[in-house]
Each structure stands twice: as structure tokens, then as C-alpha cells.
PDB file of N, CA and C in Angstrom:
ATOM      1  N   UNK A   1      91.354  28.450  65.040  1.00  0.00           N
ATOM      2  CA  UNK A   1      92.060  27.497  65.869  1.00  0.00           C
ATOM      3  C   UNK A   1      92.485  28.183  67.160  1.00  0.00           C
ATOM      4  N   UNK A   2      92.471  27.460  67.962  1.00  0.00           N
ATOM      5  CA  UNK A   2      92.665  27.802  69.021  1.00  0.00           C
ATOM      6  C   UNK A   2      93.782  27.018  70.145  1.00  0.00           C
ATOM      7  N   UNK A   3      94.725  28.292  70.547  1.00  0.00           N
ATOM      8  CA  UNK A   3      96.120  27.412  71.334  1.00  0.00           C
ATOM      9  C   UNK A   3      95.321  27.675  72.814  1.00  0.00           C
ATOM     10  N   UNK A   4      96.142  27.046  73.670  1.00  0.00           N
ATOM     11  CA  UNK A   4      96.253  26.325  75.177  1.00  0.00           C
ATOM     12  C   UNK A   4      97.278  27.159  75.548  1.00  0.00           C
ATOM     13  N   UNK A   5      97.052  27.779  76.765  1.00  0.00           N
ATOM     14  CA  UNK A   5      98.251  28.681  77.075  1.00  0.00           C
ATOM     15  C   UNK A   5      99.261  27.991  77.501  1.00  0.00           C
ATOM     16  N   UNK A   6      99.381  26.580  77.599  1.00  0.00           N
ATOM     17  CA  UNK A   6     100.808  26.028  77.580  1.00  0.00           C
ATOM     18  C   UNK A   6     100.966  25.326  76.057  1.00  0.00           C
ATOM     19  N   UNK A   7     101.790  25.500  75.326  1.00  0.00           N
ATOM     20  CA  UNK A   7     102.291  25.171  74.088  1.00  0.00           C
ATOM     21  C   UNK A   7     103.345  24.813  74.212  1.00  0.00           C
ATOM     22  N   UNK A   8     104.029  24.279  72.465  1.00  0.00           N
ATOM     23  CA  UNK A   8     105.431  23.974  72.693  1.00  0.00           C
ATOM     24  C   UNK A   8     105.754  24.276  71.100  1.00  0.00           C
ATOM     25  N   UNK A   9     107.160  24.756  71.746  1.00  0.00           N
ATOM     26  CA  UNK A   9     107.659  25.510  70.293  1.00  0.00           C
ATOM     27  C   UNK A   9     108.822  23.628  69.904  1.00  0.00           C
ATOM     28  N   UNK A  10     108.641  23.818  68.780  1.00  0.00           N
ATOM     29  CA  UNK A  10     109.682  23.000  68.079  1.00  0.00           C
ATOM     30  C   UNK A  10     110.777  23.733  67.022  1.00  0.00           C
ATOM     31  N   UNK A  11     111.787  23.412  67.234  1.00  0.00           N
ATOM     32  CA  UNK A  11     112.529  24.294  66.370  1.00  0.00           C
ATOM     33  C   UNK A  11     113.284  23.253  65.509  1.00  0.00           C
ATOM     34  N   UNK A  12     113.777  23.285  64.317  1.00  0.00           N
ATOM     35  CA  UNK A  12     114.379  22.809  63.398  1.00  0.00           C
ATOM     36  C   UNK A  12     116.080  23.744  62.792  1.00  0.00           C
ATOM     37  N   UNK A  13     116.971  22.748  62.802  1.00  0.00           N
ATOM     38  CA  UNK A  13     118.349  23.625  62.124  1.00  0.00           C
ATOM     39  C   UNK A  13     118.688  23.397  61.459  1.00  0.00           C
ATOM     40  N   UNK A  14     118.796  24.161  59.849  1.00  0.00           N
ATOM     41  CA  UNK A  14     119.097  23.180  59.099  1.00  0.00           C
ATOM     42  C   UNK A  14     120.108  24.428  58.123  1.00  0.00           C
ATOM     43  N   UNK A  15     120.606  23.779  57.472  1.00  0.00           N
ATOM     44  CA  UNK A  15     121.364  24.861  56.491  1.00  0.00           C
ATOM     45  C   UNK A  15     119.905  25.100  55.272  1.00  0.00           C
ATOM     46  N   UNK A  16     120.491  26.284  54.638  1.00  0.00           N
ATOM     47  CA  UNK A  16     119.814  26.806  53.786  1.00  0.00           C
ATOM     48  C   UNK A  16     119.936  26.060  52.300  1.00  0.00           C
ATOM     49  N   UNK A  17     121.076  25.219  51.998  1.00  0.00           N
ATOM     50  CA  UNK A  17     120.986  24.893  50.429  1.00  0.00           C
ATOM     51  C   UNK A  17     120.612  23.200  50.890  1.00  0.00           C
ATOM     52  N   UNK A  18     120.368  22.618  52.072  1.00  0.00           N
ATOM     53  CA  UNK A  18     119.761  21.009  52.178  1.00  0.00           C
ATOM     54  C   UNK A  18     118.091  20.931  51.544  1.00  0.00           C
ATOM     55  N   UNK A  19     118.110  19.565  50.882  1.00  0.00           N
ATOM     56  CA  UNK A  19     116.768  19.684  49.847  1.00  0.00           C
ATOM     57  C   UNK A  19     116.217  18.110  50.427  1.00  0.00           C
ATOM     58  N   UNK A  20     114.827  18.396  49.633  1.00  0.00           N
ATOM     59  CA  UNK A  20     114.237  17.201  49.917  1.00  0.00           C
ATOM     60  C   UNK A  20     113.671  17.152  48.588  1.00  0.00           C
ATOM     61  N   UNK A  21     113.249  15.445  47.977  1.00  0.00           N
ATOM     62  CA  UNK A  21     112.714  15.837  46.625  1.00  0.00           C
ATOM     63  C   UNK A  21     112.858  16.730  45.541  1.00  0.00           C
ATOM     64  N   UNK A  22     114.267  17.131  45.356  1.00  0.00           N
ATOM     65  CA  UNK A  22     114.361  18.823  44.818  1.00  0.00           C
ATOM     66  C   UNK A  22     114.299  19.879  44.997  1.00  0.00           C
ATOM     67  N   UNK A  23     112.939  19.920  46.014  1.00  0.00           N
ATOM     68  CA  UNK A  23     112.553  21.386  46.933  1.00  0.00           C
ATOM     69  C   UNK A  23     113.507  21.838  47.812  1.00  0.00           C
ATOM     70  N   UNK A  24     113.984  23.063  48.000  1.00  0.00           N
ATOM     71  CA  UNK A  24     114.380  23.621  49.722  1.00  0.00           C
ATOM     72  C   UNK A  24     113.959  22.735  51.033  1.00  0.00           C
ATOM     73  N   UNK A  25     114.721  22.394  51.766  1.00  0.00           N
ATOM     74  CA  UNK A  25     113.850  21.369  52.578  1.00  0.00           C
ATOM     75  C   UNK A  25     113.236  22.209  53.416  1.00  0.00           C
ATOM     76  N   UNK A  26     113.448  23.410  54.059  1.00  0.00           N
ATOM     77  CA  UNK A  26     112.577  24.666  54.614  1.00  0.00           C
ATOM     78  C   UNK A  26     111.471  24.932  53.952  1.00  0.00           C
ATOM     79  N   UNK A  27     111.313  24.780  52.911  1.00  0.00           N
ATOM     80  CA  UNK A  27     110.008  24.978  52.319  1.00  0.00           C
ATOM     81  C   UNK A  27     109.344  23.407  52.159  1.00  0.00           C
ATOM     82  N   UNK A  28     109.647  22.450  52.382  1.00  0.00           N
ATOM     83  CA  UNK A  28     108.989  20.983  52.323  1.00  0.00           C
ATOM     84  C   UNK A  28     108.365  21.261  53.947  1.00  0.00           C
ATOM     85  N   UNK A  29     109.007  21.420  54.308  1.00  0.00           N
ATOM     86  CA  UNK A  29     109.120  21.374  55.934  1.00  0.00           C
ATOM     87  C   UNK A  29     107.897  22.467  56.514  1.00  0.00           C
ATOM     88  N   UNK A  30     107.263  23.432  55.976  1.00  0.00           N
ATOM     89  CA  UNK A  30     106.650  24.196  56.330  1.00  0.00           C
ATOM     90  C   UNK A  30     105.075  24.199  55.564  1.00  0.00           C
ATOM     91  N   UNK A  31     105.627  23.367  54.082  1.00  0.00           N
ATOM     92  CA  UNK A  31     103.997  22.695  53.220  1.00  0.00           C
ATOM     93  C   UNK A  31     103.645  21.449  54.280  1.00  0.00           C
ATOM     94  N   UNK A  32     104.666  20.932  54.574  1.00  0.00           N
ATOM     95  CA  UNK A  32     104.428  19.478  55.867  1.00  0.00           C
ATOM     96  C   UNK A  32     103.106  19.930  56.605  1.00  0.00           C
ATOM     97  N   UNK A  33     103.666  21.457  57.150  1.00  0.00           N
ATOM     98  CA  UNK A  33     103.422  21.603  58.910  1.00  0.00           C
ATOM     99  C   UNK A  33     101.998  22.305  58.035  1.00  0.00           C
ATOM    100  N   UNK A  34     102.057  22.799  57.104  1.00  0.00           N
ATOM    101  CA  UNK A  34     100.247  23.142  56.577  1.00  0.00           C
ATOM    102  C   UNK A  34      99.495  21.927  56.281  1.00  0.00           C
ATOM    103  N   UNK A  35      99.859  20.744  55.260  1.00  0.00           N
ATOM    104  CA  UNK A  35      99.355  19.811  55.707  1.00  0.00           C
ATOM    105  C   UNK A  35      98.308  19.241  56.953  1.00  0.00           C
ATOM    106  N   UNK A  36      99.112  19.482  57.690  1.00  0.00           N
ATOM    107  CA  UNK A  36      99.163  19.016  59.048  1.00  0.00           C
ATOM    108  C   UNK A  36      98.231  19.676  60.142  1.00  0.00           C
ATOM    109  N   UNK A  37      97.765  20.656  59.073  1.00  0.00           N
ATOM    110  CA  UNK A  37      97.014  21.855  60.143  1.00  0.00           C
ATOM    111  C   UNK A  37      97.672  22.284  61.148  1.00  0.00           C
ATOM    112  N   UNK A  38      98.764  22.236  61.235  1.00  0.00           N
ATOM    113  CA  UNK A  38      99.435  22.896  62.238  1.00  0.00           C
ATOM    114  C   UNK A  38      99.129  24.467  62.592  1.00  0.00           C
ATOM    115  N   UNK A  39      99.413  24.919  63.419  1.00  0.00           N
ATOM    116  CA  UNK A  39      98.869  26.103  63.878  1.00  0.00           C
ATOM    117  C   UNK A  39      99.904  27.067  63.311  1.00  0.00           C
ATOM    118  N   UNK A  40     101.055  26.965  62.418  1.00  0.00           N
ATOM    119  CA  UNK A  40     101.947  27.963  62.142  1.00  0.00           C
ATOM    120  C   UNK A  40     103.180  27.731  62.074  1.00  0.00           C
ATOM    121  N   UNK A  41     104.234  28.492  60.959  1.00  0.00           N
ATOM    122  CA  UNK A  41     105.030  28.232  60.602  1.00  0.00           C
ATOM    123  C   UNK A  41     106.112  29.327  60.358  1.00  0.00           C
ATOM    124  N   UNK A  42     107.294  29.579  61.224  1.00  0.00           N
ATOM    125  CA  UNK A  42     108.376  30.561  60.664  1.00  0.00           C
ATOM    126  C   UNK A  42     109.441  30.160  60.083  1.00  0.00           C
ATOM    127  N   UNK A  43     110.073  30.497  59.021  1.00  0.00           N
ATOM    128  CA  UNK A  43     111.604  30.901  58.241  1.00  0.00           C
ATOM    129  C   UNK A  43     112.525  31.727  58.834  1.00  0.00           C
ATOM    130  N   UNK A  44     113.320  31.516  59.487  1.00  0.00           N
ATOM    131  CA  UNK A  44     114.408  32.653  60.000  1.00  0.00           C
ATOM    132  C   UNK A  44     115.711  31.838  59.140  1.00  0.00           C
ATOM    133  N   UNK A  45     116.057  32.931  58.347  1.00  0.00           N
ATOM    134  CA  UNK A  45     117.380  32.684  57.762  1.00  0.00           C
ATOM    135  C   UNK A  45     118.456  32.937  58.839  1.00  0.00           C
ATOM    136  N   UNK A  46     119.453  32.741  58.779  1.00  0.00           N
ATOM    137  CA  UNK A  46     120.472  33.187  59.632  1.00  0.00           C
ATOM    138  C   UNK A  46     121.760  33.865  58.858  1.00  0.00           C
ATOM    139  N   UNK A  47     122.645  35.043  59.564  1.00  0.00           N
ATOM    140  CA  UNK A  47     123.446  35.445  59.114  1.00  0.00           C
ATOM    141  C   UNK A  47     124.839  35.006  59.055  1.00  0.00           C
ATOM    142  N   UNK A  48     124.947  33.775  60.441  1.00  0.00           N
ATOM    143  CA  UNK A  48     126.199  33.489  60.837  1.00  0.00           C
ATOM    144  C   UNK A  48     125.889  32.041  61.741  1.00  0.00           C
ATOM    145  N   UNK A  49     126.531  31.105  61.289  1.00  0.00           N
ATOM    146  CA  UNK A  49     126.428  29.920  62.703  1.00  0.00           C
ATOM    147  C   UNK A  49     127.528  28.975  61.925  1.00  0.00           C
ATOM    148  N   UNK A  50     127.191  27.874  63.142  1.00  0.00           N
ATOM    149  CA  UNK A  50     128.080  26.598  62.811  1.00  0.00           C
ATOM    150  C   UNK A  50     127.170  25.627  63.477  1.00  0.00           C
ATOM    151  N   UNK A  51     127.921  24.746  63.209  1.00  0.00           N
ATOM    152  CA  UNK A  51     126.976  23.406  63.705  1.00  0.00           C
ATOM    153  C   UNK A  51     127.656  22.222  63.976  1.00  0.00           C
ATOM    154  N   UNK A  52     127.479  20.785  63.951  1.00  0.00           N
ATOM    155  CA  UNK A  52     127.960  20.150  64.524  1.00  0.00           C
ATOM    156  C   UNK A  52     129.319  19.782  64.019  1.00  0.00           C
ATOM    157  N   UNK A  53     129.644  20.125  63.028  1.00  0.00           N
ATOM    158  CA  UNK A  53     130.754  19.846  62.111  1.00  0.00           C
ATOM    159  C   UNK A  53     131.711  21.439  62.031  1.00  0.00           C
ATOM    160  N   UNK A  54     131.379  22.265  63.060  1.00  0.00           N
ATOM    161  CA  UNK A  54     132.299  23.274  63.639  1.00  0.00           C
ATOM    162  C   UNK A  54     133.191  23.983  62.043  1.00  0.00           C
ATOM    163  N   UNK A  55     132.072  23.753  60.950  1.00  0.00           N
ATOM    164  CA  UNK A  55     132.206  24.883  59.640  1.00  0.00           C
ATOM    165  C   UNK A  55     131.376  26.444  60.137  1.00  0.00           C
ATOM    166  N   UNK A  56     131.998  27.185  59.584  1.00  0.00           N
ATOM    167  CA  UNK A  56     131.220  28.265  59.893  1.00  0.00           C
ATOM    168  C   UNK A  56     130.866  28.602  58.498  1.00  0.00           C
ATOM    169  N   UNK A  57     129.533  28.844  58.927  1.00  0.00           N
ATOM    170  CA  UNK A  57     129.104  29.569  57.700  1.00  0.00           C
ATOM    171  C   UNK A  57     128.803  31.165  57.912  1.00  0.00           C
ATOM    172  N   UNK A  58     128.732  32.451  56.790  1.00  0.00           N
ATOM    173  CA  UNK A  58     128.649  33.520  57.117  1.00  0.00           C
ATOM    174  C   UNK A  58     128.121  34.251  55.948  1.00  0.00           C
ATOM    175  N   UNK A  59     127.162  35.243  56.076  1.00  0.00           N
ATOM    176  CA  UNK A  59     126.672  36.081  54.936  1.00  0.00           C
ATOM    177  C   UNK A  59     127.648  37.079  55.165  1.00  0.00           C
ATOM    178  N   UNK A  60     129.012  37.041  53.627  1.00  0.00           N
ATOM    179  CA  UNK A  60     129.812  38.311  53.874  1.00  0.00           C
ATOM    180  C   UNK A  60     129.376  38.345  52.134  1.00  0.00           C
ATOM    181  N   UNK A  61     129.809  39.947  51.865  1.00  0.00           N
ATOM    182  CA  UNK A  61     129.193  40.329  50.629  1.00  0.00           C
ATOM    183  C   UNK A  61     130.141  39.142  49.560  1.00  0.00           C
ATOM    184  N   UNK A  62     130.903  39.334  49.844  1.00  0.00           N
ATOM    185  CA  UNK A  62     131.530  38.442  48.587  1.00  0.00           C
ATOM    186  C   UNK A  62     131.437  37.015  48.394  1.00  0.00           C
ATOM    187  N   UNK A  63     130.277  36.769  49.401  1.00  0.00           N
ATOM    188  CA  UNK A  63     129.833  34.833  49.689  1.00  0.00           C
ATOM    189  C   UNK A  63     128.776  34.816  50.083  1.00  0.00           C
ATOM    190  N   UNK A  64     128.097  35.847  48.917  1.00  0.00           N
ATOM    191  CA  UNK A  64     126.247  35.272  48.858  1.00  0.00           C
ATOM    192  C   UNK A  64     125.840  33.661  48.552  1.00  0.00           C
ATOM    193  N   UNK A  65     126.477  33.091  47.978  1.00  0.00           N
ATOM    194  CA  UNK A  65     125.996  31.873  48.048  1.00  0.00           C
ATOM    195  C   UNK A  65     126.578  30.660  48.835  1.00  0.00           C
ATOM    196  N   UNK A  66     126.768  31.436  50.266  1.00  0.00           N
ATOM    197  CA  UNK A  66     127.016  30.302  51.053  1.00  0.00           C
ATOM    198  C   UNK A  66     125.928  29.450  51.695  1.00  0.00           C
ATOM    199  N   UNK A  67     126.032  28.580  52.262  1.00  0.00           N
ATOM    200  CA  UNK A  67     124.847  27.799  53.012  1.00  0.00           C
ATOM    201  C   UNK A  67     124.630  28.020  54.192  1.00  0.00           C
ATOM    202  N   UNK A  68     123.528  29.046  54.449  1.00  0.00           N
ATOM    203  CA  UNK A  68     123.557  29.863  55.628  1.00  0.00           C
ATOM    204  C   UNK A  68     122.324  29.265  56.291  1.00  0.00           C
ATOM    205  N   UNK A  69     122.734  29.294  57.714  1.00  0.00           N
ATOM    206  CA  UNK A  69     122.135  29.258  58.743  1.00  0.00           C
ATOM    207  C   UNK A  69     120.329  29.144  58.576  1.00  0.00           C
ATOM    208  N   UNK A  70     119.536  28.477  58.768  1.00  0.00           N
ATOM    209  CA  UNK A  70     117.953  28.503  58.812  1.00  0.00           C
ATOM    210  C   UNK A  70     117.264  27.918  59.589  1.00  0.00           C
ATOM    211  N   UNK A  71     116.559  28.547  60.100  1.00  0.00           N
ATOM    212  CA  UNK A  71     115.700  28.102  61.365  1.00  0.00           C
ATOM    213  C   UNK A  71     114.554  27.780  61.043  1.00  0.00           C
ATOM    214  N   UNK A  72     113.230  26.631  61.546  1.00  0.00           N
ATOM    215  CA  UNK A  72     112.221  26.642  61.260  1.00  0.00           C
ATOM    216  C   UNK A  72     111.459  26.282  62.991  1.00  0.00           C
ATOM    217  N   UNK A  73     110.338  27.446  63.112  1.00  0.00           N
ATOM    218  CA  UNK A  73     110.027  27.746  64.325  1.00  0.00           C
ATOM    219  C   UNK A  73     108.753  26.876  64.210  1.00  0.00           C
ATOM    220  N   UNK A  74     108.076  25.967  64.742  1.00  0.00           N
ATOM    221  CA  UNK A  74     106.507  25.530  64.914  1.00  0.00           C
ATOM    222  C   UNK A  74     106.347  25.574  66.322  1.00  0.00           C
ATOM    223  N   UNK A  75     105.039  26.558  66.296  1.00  0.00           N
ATOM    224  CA  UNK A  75     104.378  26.402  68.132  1.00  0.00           C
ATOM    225  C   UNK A  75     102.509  25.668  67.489  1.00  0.00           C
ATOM    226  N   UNK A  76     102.978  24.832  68.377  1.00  0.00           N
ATOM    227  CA  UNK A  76     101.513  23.990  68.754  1.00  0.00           C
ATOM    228  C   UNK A  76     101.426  23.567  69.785  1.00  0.00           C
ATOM    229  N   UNK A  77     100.456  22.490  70.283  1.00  0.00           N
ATOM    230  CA  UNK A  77     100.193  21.759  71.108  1.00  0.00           C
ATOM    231  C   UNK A  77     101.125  20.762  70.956  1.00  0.00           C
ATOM    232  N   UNK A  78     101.564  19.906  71.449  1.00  0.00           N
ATOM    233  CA  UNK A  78     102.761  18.876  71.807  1.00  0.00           C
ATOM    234  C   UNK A  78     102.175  17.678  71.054  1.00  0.00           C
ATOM    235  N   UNK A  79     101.410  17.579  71.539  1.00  0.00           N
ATOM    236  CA  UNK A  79      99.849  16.316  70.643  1.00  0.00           C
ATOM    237  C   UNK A  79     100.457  16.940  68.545  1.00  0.00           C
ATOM    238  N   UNK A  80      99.787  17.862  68.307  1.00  0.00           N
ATOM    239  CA  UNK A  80      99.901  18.031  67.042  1.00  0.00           C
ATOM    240  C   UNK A  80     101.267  18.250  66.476  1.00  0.00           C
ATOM    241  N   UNK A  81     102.164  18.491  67.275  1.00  0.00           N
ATOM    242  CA  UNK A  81     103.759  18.725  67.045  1.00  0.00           C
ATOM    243  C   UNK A  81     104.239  17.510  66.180  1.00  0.00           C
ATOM    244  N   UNK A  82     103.608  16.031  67.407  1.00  0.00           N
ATOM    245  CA  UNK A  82     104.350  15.007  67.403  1.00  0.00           C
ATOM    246  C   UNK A  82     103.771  14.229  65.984  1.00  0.00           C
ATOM    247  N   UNK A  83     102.893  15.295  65.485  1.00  0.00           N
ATOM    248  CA  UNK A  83     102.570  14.084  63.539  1.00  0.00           C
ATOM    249  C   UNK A  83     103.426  14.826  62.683  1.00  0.00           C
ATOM    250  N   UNK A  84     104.410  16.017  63.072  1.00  0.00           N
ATOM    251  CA  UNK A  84     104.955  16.086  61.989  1.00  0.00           C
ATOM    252  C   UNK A  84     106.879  15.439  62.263  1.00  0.00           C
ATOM    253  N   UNK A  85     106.999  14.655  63.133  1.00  0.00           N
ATOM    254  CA  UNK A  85     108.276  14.297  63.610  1.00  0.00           C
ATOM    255  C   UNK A  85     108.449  12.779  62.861  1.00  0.00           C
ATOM    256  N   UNK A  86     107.869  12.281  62.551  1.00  0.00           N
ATOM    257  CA  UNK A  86     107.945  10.823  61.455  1.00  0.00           C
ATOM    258  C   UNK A  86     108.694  11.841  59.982  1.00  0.00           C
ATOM    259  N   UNK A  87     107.393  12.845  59.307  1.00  0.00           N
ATOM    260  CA  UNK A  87     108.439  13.128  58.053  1.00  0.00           C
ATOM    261  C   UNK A  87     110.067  14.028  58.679  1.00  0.00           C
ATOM    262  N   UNK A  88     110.391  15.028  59.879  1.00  0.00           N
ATOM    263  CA  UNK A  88     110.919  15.131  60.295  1.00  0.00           C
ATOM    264  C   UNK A  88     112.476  14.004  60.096  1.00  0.00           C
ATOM    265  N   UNK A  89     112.407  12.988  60.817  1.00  0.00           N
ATOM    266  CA  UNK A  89     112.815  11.838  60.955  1.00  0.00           C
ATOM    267  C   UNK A  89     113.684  11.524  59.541  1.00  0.00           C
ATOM    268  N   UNK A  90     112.897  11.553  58.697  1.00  0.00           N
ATOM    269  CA  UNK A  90     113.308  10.793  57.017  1.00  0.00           C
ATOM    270  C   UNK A  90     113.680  12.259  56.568  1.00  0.00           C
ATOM    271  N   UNK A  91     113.403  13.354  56.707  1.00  0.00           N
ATOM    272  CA  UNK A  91     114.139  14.055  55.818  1.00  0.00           C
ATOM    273  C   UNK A  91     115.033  14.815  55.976  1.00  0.00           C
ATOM    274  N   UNK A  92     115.450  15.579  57.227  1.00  0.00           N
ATOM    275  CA  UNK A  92     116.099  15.656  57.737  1.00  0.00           C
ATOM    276  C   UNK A  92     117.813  15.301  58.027  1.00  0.00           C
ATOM    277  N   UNK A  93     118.598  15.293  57.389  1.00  0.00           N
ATOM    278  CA  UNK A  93     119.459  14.964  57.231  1.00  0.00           C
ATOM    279  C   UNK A  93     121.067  15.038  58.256  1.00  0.00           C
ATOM    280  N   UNK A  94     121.098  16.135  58.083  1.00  0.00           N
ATOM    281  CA  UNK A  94     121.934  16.888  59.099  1.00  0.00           C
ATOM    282  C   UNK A  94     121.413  17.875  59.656  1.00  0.00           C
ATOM    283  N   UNK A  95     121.646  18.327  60.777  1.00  0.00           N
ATOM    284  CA  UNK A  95     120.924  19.480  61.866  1.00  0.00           C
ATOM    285  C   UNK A  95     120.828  18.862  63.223  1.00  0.00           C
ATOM    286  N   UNK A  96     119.626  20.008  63.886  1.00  0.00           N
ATOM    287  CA  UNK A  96     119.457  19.909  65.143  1.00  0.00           C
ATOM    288  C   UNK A  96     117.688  20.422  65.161  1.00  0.00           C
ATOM    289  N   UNK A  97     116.911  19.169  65.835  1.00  0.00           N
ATOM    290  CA  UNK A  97     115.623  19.483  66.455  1.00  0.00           C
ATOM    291  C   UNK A  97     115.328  19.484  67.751  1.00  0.00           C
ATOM    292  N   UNK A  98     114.681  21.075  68.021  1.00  0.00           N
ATOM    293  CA  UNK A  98     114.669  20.896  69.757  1.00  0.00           C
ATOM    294  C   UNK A  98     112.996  21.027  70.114  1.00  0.00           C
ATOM    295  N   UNK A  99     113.081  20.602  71.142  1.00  0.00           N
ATOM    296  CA  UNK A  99     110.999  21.343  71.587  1.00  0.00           C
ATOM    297  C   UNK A  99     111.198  21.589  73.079  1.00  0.00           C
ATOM    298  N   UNK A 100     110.804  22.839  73.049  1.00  0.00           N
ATOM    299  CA  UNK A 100     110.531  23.036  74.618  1.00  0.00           C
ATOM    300  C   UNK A 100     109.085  23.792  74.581  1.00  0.00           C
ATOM    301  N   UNK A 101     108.350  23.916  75.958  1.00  0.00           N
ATOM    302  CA  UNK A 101     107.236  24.108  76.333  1.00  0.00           C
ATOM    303  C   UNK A 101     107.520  25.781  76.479  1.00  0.00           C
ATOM    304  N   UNK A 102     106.393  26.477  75.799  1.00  0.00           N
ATOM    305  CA  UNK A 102     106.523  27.981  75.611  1.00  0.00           C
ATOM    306  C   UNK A 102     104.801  28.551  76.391  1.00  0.00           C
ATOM    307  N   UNK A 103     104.810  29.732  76.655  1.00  0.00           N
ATOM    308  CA  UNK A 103     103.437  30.089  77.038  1.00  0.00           C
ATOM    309  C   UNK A 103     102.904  30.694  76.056  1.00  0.00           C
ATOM    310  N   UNK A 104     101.524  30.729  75.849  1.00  0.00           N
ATOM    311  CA  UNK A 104     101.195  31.198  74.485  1.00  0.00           C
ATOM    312  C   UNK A 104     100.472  32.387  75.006  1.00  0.00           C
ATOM    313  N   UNK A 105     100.894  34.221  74.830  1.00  0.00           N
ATOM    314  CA  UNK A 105     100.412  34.798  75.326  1.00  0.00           C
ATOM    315  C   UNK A 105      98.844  35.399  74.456  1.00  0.00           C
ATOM    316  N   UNK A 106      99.387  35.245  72.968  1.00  0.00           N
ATOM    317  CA  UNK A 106      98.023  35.256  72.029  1.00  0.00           C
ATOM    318  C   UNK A 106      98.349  34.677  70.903  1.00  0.00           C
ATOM    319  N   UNK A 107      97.139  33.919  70.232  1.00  0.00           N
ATOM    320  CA  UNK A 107      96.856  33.160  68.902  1.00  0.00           C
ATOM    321  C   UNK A 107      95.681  33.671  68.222  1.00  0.00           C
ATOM    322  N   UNK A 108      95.658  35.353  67.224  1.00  0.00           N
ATOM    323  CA  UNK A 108      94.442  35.251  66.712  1.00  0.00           C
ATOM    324  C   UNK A 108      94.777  35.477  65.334  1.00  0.00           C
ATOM    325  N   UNK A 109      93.548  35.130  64.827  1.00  0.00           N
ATOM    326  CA  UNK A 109      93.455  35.769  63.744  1.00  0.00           C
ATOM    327  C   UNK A 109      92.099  36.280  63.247  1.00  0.00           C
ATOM    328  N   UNK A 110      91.932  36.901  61.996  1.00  0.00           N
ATOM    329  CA  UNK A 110      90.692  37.462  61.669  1.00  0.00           C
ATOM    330  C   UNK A 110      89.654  36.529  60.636  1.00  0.00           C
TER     331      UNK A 110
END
């Protein structure tokens, strides 16, 4: 597959214990974007944030099981972005989705 040196990253915010169907919704969210042939998919946990409801959440040793911070990164074309924003839409619950236009300096693989 092959990217366009103008791309666009979409980002997703979601806490770490929100589910869809039972699953992690970070992991629904990233079988979606394979589905989808999407060109790629990152997990960034987070150590520390808040969100619109100004809770903080925080990885301190004695509150491993808090609901921490998770990011989900997709860079594609804007065209293929926009088929995964319908399941987006419905599952999605609480958070924040952003897309801005990124340059793609390389896309390979072997």
C-alpha cells in the first residue's frame, strides 16, 4: 500500500477500561481500522490526563487499576479515514476525535 505525501492522522481519546461488545474498545477500534484496510494502527496508553469531565486520572503505584489515558493514532488518506467514522460514531462513547493533515515522510514495508 501505498500513502500520498499529504495524509491525515486521526486520533481517538478514550480511557483505557471503556468497552464495546465486551472487548476493550481500543482493541475493537483497531480490528475496525484492519477491517478496513486501513493503512495502520497505534495504542499509546497514557500515564496521566483528564478530559472533559476535569477527573484526573494517573498511573501511581498504588492505582494500577485506574482508567488511564489511551490514545488511538490512524494515518491514511482522508478518503479511507472517513469509512471508519460511522462505527466511530456508535461506539464511542465519551472522548475526543481529532484529524488533522500530516506529511507522510515514509510508508514501507517488506
Amino acid at each position: 500500500m501505498n500513502l500520498p505525501e499529504e495524509g491525515m492522522l486521526l486520533r481517538i481519546f478514550i480511557g483505557e477500561s471503556d468497552s464495546y461488545k465486551g472487548k476493550a474498545l481500543y482493541e475493537q477500534i483497531v480490528i475496525k481500522a484492519r477491517e478496513l484496510n486501513l493503512a495502520g494502527a497505534t495504542v499509546i496508553r497514557g500515564i496521566m490526563g483528564f478530559g472533559a469531565d476535569s477527573r484526573m486520572h494517573s498511573a501511581k503505584i498504588l492505582r494500577l487499576s485506574e482508567d488511564l489515558p489511551v490514545v488511538i493514532e490512524l494515518v491514511d488518506t482522508e478518503e479511507n479515514l472517513n469509512k471508519i467514522l460511522p462505527f466511530l460514531d456508535e461506539t464511542v462513547q465519551e472522548g475526543l476525535i481529532t484529524l488533522e493533515k500530516v506529511r507522510v515522510i515514509k510508508y514501507r514495508h517488506k
